[in-house]
Protein backbone atom coordinates (compact mmCIF):
# COMPACT_ATOMS: atom_id res chain seq x y z
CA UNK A 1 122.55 303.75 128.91
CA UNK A 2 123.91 301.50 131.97
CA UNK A 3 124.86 298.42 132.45
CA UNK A 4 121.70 296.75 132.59
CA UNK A 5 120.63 298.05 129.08
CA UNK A 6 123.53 296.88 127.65
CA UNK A 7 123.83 293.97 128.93
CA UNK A 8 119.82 293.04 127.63
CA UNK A 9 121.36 294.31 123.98
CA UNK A 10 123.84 292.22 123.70
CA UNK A 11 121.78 289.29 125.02
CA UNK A 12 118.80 290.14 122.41
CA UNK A 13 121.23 290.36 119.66
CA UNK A 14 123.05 286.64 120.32
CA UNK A 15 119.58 285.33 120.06
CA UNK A 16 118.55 286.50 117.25
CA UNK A 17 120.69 284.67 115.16
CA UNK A 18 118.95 281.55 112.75
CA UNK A 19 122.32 279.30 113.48
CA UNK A 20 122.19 279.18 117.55
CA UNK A 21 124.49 276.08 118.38
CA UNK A 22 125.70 275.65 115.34
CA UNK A 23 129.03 275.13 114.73
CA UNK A 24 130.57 276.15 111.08
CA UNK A 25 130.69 272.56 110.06
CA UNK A 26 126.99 272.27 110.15
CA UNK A 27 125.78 275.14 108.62
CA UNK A 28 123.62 274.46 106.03
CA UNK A 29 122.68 276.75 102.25
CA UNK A 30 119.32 275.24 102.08
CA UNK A 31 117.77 271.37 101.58
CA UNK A 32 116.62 269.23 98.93
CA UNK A 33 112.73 268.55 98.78
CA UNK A 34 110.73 265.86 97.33
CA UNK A 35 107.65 267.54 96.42
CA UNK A 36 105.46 264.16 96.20
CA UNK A 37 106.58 262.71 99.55
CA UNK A 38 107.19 265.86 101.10
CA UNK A 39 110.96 264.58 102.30
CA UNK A 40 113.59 266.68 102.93
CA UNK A 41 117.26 266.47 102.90
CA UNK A 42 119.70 269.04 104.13
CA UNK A 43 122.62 269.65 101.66
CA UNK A 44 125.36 268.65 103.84
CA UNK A 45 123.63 265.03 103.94
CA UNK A 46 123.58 264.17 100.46
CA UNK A 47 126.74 263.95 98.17
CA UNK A 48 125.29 264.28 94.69
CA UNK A 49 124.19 267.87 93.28
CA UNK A 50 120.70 265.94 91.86
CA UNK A 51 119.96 263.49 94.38
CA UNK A 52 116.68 261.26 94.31
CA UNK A 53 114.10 260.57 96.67
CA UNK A 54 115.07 257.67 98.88
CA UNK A 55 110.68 257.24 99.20
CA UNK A 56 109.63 257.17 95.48
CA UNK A 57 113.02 258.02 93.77
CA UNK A 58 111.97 261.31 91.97
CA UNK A 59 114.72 263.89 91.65
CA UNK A 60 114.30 266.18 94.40
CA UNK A 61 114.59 270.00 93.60
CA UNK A 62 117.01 272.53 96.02
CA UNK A 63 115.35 275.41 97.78
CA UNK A 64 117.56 277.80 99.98
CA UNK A 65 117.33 278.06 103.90
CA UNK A 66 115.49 280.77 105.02
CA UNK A 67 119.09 282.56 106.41
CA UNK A 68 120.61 282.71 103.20
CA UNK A 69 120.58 285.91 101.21
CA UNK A 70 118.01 286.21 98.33
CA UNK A 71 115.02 284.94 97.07
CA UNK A 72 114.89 281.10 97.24
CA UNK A 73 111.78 281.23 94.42
């Protein structure tokens, strides 16, 4: 392999990652969803573990990003 094949691995292989730009800070483990209004709140912007909707003021349930590990069912 020379230079120019792995220099396109490397590049496909930084871009496959599901947190591109994001720092550490940011990085989310899923969101809170209201199923009724359809709103959505990632867990690093709420402060309670059983927020409510800020819409209708249901209790929203958690669901998992799509990057974590396991099965967010």
């Amino acid at each position: 392999m020379g230079l120019l094949g792995t220099l396109k691995e490397t590049f496909e292989a930084s871009t496959q990652s599901p947190n591109r730009g994001e720092s550490e800070r940011e990085v989310s483990a899923g969101a809170y969803w209201c199923d009724d209004c359809g709103v959505r709140l990632r867990d690093s912007e709420v402060e309670t573990e059983s927020p409510t909707c800020p819409d209708c003021g249901e209790e929203m349930r958690f669901e998992r990003s799509m990057s974590s590990t396991g099965c967010a069912c």
